[in-house]
C-alpha atoms as a PDB file:
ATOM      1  CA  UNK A   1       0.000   0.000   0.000  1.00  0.00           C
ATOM      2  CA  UNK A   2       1.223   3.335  -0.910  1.00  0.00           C
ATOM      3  CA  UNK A   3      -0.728   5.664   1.028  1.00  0.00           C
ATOM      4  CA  UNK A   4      -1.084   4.176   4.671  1.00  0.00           C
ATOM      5  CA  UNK A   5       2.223   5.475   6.066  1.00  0.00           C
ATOM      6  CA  UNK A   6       1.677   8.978   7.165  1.00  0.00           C
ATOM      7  CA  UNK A   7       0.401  10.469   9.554  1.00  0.00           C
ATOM      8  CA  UNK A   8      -0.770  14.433   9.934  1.00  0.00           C
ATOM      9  CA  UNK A   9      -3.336  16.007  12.382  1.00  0.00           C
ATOM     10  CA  UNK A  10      -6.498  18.016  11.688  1.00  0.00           C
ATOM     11  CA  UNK A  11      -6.983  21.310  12.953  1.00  0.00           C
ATOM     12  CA  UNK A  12     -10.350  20.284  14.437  1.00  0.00           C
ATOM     13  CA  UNK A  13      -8.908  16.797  15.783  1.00  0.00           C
ATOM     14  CA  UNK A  14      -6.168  18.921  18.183  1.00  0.00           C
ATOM     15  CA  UNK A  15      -8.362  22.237  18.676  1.00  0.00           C
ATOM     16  CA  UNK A  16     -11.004  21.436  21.343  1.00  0.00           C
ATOM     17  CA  UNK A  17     -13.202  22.994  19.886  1.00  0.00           C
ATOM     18  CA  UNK A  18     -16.437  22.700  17.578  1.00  0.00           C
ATOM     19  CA  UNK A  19     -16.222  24.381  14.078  1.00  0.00           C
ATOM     20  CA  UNK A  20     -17.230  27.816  13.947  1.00  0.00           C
ATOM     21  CA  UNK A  21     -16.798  29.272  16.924  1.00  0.00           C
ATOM     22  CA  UNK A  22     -15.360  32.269  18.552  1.00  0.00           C
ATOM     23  CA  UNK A  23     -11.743  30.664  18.803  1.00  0.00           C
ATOM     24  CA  UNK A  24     -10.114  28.413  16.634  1.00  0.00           C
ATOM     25  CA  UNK A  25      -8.978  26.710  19.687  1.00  0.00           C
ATOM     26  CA  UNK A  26      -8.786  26.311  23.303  1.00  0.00           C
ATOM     27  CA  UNK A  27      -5.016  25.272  23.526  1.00  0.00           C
ATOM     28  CA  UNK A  28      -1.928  27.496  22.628  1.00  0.00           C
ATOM     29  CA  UNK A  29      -0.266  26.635  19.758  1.00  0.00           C
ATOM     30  CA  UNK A  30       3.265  25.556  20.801  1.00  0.00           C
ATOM     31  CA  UNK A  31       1.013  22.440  23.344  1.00  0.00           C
ATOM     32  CA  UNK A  32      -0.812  21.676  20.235  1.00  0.00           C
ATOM     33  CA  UNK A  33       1.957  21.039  17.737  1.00  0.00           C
ATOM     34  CA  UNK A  34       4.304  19.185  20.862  1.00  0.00           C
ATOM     35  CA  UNK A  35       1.160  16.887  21.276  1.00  0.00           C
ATOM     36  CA  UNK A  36       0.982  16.139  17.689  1.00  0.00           C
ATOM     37  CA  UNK A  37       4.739  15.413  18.033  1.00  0.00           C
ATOM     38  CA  UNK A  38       4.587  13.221  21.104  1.00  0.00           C
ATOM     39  CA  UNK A  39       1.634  11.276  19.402  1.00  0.00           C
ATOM     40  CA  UNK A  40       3.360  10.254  16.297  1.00  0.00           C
ATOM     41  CA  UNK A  41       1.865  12.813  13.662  1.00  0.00           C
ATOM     42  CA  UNK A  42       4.608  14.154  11.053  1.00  0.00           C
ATOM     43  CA  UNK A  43       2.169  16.776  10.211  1.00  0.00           C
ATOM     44  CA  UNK A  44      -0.966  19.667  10.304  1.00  0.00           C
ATOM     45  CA  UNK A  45      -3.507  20.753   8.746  1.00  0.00           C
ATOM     46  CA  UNK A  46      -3.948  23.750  10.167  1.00  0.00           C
ATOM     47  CA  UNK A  47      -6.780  26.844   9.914  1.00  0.00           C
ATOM     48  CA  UNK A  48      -5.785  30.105   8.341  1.00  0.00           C
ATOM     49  CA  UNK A  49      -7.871  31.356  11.476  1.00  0.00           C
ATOM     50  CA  UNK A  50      -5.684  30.013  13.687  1.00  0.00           C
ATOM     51  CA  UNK A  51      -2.868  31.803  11.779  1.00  0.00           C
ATOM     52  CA  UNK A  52      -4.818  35.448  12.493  1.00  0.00           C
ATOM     53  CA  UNK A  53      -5.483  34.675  16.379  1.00  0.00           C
ATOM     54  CA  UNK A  54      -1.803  33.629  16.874  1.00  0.00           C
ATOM     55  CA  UNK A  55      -0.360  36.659  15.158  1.00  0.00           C
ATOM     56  CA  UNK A  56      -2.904  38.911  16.929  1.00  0.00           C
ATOM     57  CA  UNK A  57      -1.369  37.173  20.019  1.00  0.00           C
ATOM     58  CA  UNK A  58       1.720  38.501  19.210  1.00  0.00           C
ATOM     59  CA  UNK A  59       3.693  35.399  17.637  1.00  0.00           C
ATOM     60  CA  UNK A  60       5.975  36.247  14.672  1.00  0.00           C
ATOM     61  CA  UNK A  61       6.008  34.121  11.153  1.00  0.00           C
ATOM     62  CA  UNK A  62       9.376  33.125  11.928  1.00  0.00           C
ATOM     63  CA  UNK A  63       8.236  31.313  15.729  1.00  0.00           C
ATOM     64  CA  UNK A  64       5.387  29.408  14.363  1.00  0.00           C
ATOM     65  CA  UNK A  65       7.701  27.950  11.467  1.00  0.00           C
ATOM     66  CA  UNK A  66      10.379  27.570  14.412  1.00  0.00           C
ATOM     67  CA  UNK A  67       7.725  25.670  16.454  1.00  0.00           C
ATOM     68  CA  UNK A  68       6.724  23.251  13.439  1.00  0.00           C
ATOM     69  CA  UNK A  69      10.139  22.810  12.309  1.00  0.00           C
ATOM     70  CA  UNK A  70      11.472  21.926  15.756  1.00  0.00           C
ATOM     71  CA  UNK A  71       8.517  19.216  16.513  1.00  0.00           C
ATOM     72  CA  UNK A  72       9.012  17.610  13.092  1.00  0.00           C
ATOM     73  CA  UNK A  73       5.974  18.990  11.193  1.00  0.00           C
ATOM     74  CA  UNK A  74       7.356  18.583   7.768  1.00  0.00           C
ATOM     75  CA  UNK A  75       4.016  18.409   5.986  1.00  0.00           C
ATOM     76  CA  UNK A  76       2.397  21.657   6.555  1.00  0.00           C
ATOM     77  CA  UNK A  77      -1.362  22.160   4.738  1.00  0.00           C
ATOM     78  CA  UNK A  78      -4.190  24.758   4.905  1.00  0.00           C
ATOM     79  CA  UNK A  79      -7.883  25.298   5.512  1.00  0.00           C
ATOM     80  CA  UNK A  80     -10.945  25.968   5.373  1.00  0.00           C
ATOM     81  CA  UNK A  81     -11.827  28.888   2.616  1.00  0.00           C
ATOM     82  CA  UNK A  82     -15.181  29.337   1.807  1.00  0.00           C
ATOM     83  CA  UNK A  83     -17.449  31.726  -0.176  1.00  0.00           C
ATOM     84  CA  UNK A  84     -14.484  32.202  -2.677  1.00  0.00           C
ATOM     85  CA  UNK A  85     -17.300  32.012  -5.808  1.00  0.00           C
ATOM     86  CA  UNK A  86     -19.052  35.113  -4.134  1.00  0.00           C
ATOM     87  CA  UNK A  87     -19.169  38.645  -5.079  1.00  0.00           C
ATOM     88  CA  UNK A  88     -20.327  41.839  -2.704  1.00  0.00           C
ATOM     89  CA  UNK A  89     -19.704  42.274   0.895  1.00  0.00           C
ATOM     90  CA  UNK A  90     -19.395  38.004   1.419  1.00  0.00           C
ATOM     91  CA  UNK A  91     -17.099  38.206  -1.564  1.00  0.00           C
ATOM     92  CA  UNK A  92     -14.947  40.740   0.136  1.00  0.00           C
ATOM     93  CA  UNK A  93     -14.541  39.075   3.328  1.00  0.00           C
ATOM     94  CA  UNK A  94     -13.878  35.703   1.029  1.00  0.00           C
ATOM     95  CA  UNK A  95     -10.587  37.514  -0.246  1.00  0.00           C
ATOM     96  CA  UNK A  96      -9.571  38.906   2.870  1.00  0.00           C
ATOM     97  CA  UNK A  97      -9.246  35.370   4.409  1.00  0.00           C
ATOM     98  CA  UNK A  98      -7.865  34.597   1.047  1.00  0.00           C
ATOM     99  CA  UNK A  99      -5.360  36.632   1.665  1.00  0.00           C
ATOM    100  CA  UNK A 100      -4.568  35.637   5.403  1.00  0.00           C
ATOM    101  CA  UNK A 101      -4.549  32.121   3.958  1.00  0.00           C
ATOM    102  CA  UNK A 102      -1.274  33.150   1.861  1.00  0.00           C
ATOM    103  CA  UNK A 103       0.141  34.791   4.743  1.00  0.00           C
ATOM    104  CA  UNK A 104      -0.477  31.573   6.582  1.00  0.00           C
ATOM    105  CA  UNK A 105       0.741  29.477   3.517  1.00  0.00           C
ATOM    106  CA  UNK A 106       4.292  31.549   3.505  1.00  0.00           C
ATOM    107  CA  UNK A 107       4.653  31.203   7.138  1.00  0.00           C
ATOM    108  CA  UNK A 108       4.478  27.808   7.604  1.00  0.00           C
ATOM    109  CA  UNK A 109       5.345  26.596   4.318  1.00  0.00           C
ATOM    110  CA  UNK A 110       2.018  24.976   3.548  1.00  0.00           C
ATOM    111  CA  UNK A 111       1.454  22.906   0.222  1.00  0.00           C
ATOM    112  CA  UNK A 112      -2.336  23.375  -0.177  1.00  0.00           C
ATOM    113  CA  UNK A 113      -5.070  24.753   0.740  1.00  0.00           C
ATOM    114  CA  UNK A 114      -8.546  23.068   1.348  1.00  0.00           C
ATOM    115  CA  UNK A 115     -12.107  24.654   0.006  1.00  0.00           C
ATOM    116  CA  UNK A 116     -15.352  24.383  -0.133  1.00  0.00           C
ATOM    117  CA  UNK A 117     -17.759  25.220  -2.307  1.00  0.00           C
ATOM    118  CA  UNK A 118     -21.556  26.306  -2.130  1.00  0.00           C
ATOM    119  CA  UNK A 119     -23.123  24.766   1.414  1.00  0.00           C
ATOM    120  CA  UNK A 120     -26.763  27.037   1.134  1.00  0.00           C
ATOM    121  CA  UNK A 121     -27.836  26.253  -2.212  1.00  0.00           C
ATOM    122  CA  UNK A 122     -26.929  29.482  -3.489  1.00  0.00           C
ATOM    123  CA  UNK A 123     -27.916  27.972  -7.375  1.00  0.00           C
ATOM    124  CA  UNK A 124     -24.592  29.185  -8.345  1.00  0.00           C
ATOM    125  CA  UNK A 125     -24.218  28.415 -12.365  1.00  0.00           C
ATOM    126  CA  UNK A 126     -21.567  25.833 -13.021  1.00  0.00           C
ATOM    127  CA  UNK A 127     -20.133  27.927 -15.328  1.00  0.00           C
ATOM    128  CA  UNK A 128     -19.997  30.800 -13.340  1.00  0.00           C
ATOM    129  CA  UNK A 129     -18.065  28.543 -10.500  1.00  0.00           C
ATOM    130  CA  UNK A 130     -16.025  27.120 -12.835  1.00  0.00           C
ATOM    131  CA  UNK A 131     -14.725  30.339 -13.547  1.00  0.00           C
ATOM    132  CA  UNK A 132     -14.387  31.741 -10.101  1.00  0.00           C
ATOM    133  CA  UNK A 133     -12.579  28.498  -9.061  1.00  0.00           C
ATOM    134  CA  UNK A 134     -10.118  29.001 -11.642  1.00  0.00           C
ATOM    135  CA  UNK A 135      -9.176  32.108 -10.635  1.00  0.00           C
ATOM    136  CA  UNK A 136      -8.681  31.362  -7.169  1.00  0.00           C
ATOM    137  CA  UNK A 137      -6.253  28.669  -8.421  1.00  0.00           C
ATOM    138  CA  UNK A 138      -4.608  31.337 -10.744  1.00  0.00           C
ATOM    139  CA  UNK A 139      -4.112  33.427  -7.668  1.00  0.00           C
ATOM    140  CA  UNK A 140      -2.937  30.776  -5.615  1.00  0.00           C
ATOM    141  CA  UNK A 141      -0.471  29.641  -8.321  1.00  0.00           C
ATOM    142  CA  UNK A 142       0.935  32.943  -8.214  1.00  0.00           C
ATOM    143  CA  UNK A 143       2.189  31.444  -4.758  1.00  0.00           C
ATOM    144  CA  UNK A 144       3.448  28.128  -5.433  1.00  0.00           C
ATOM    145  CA  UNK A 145       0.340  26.961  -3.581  1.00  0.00           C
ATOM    146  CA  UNK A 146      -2.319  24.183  -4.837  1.00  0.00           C
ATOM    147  CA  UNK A 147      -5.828  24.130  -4.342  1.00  0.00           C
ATOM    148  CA  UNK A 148      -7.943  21.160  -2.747  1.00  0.00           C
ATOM    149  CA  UNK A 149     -11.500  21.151  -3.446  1.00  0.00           C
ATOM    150  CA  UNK A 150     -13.530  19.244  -0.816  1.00  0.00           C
ATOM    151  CA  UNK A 151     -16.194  17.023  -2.119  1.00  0.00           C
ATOM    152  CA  UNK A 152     -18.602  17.685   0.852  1.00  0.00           C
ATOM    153  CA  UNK A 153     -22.196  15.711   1.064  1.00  0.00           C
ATOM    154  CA  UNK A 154     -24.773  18.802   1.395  1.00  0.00           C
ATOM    155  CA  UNK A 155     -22.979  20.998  -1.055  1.00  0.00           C
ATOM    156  CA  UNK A 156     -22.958  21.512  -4.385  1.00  0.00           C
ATOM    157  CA  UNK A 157     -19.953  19.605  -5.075  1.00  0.00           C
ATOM    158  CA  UNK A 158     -21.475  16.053  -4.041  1.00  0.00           C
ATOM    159  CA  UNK A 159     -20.269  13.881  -6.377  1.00  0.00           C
ATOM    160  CA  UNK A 160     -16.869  12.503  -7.769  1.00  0.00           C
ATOM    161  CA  UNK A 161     -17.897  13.406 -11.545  1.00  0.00           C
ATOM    162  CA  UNK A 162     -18.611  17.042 -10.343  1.00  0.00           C
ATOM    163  CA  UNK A 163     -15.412  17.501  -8.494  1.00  0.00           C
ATOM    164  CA  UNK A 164     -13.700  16.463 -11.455  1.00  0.00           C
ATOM    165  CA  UNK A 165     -15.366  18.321 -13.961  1.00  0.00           C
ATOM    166  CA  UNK A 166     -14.266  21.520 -11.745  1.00  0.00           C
ATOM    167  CA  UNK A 167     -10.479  20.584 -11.193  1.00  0.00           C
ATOM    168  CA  UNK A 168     -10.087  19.729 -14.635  1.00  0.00           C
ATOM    169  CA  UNK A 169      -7.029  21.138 -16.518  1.00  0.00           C
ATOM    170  CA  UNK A 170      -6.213  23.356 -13.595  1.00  0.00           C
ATOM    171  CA  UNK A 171      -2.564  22.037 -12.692  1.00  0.00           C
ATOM    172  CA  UNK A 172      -2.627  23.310  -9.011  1.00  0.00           C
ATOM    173  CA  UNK A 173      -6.168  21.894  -8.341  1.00  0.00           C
ATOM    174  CA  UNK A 174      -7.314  18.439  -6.802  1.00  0.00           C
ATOM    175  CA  UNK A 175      -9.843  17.215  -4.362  1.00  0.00           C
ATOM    176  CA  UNK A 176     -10.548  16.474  -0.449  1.00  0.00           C
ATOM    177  CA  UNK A 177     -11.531  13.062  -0.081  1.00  0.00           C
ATOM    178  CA  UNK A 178     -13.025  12.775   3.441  1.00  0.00           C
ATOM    179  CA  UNK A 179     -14.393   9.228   4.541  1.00  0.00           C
ATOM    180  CA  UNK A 180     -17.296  10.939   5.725  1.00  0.00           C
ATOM    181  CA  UNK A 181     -17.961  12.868   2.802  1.00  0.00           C
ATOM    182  CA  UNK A 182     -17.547   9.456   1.161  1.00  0.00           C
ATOM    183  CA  UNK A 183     -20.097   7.164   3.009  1.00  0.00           C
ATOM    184  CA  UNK A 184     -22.663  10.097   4.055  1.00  0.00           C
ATOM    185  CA  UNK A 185     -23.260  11.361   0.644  1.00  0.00           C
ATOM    186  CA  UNK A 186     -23.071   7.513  -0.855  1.00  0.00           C
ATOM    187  CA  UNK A 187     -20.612   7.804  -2.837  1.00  0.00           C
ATOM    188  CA  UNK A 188     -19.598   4.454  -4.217  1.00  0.00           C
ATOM    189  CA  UNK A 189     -15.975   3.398  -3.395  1.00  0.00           C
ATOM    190  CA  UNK A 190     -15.489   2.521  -7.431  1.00  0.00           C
ATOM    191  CA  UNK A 191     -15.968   6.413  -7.836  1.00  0.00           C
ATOM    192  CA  UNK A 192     -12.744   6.904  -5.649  1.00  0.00           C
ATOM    193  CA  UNK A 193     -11.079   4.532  -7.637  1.00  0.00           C
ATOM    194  CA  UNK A 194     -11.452   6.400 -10.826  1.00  0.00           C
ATOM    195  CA  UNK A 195     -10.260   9.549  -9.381  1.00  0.00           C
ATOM    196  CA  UNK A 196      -6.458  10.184 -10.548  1.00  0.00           C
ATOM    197  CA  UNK A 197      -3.731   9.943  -8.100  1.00  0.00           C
ATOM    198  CA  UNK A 198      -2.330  13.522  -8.715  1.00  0.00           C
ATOM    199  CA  UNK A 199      -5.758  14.907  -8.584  1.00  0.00           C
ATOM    200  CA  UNK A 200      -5.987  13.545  -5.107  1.00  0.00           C
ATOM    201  CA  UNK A 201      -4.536  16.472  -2.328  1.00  0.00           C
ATOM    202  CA  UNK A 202      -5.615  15.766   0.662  1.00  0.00           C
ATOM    203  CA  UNK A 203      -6.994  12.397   2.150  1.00  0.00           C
ATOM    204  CA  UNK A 204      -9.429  12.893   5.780  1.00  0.00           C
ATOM    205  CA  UNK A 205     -10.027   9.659   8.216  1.00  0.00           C
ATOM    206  CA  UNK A 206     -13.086   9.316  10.496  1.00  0.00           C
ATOM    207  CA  UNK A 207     -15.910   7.162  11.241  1.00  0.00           C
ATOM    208  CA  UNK A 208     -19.275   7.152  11.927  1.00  0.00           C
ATOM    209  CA  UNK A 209     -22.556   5.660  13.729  1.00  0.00           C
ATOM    210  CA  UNK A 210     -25.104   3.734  11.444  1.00  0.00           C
ATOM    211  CA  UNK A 211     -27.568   6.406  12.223  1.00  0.00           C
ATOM    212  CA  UNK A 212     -27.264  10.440  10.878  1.00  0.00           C
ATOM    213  CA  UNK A 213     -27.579  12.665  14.249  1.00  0.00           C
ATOM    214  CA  UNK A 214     -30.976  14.849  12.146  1.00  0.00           C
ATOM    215  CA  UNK A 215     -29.158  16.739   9.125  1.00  0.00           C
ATOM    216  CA  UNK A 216     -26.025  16.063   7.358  1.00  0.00           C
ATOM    217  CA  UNK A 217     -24.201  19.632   8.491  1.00  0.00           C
ATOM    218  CA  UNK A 218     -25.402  18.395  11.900  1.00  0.00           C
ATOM    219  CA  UNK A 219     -23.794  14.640  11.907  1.00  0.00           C
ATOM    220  CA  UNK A 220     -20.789  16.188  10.741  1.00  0.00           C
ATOM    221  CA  UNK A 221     -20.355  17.428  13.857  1.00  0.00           C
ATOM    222  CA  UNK A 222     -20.291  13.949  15.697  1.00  0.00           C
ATOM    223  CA  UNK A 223     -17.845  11.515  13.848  1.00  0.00           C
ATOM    224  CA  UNK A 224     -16.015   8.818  15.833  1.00  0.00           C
ATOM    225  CA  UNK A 225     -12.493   7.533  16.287  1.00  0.00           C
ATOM    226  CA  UNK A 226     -11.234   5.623  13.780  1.00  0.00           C
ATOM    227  CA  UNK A 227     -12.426   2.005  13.714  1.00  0.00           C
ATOM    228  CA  UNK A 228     -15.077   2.872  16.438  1.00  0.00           C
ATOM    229  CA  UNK A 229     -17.834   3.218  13.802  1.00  0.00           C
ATOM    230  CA  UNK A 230     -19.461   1.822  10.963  1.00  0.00           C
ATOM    231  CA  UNK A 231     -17.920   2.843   8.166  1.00  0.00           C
ATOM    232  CA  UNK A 232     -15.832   0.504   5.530  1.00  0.00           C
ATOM    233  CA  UNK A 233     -12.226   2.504   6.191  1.00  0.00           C
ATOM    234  CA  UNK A 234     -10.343  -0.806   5.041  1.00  0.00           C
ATOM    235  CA  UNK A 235     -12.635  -0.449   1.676  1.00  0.00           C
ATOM    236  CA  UNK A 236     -12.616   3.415   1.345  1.00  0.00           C
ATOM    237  CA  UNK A 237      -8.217   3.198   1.782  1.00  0.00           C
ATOM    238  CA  UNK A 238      -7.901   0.158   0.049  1.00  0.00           C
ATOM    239  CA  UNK A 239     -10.049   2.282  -3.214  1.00  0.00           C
ATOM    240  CA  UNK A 240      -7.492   5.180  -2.204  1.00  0.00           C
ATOM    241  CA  UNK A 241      -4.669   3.382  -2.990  1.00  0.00           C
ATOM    242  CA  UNK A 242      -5.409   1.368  -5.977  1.00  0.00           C
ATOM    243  CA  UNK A 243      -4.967   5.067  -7.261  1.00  0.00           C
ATOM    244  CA  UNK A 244      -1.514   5.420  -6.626  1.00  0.00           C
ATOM    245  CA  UNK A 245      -1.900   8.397  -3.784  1.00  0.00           C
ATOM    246  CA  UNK A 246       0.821   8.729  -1.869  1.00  0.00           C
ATOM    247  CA  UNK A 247      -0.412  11.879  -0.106  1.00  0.00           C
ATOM    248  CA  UNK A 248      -0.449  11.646   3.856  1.00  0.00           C
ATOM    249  CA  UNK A 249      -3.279  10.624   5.542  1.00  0.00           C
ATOM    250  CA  UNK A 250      -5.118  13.496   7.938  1.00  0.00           C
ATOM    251  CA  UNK A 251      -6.523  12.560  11.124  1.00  0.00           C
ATOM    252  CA  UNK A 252     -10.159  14.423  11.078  1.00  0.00           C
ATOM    253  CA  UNK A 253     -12.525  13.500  14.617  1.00  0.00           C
ATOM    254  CA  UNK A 254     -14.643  16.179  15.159  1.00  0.00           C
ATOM    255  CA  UNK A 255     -17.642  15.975  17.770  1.00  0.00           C
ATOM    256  CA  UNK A 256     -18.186  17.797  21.366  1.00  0.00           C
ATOM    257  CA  UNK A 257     -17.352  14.831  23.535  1.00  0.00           C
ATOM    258  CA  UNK A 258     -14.079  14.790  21.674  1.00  0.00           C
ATOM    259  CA  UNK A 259     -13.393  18.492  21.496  1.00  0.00           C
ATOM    260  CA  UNK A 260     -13.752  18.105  25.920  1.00  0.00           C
ATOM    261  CA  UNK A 261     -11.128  15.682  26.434  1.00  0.00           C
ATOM    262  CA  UNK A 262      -7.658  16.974  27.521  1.00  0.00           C
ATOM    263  CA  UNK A 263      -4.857  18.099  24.683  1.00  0.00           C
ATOM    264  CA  UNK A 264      -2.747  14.749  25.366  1.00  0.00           C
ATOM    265  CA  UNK A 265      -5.380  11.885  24.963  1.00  0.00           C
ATOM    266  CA  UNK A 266      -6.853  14.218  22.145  1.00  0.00           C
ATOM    267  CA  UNK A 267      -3.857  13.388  20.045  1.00  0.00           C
ATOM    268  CA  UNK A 268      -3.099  10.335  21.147  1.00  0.00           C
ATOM    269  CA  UNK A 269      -6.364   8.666  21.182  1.00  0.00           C
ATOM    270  CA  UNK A 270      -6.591  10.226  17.208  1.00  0.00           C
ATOM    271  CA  UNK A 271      -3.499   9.104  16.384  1.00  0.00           C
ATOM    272  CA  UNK A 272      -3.330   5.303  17.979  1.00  0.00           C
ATOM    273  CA  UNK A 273      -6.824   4.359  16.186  1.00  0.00           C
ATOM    274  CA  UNK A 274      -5.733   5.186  13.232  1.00  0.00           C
ATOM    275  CA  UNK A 275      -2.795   3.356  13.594  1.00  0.00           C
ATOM    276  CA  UNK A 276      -4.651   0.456  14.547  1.00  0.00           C
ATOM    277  CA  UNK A 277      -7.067   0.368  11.260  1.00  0.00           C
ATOM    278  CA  UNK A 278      -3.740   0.738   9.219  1.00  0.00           C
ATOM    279  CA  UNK A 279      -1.897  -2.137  10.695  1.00  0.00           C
ATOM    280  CA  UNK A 280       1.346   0.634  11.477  1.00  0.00           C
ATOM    281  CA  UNK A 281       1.439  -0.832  14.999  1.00  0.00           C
END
């Protein structure tokens, strides 16, 4: 297997906190990367909103790369940019966090950066997103910096064909493939299989209960360790790599009762499931 060997952390797996609120997270930054480090990661995925808060905090460029660098956090990606298809005031604020994305992207030497696209059913033309996403790419080219477009269950990017379709002769541009995404939005695992290897950017592990909790942007919010749910992980990584993938695996759990437990078990609890479903033990 050519995928199954490495190891990064989410930024919602290490933050202790739920998406969307106040703070990106509830522990400094400096615990959260040594955690990582004493778990066994080799990497982050980490939010561009963490970037701003530690900044604002008073932390320079230079001793958040030091920080990575000196915990072995060689592989280094970005997310979550939304609303980048938009135009007036949303649009606006979309480029402004575009923009503190790139500042976060020099700092720490990040490879990608993960989007999404429409989650309100906006109606946005194909066309018309086609176009915006290739500009964003354009722009992010302009910074040595790819962009990974997350196939996500209640949005208009559902499916594998659509995903394709958008990322299609863009060089820098691929696709988030996030178990959950995967078995909530039934995707079949012989989609995943057609999806080209260098097209692939950025590979998410979770699990589930049988049973949604109501809505689909509501169960997102309560996945499960690795191997303590119902998915087919063996089947979703063994479709992975019959691509050819080699991109790290990232770590994704993100539900309250996980968010509460303590910065330690956080990462190690992530990080020792997953090694158990991959057989790294």
């Amino acid at each position: 297997m050519t995928i199954q060997r490495r190891l990064i952390c989410s930024s919602h797996t290490i933050s202790g906190v739920l998406p969307g609120g106040l703070v990106p997270a509830r522990h400094s930054f400096d615990s959260r990367v040594e955690a990582c480090a004493a778990a066994g990661y080799t990497g982050m995925c980490l939010h561009f909103r963490d970037y701003s808060w530690q900044r604002e905090a008073g932390l320079s460029n230079a001793e958040l790369r030091a920080t990575l660098e000196s915990n072995g956090m060689h592989e280094i990606s970005l997310e979550f940019l939304v609303d980048w298809f938009l135009d007036g005031s949303e649009g606006e604020q979309a480029r402004a966090n575009e923009r503190t994305a790139y500042e976060a992207a020099d700092a720490y030497r990040a490879r990608s950066l993960n989007v999404g696209s429409d989650f309100r059913g906006l109606g946005i033309p194909r066309s018309m997103l086609r176009a915006k996403f290739r500009e964003l790419c354009e722009r992010a080219g302009e910074r040595d910096l790819s962009i990974a477009l997350e196939i996500v269950a209640w949005s208009d990017v559902r499916d594998v064909d659509t995903a394709l379709q958008l990322v299609e002769n863009i060089p820098n541009a691929g696709l988030v493939i996030d178990s959950w995404h995967v078995f909530r939005g039934q995707i079949p695992l012989s989609d995943i299989r057609r999806i080209p290897a260098e097209k692939i950017l950025c590979i998410q592990l979770n699990d589930a209960e049988a049973a949604p909790h109501g809505s689909l942007s509501t169960d997102t919010l309560f996945r499960k360790l690795c191997g303590e749910g119902t998915f087919n992980l063996r089947g979703f990584l063994d479709a992975l790599d019959s691509t050819g993938s080699t991109v790290p695996i990232s770590v994704e759990i993100i539900s309250p009762d996980f968010a509460a437990l303590d910065l330690e078990t956080a990462a190690h609890r992530s990080y020792q499931t997953a090694v158990a479903l991959l057989g790294l033990a």
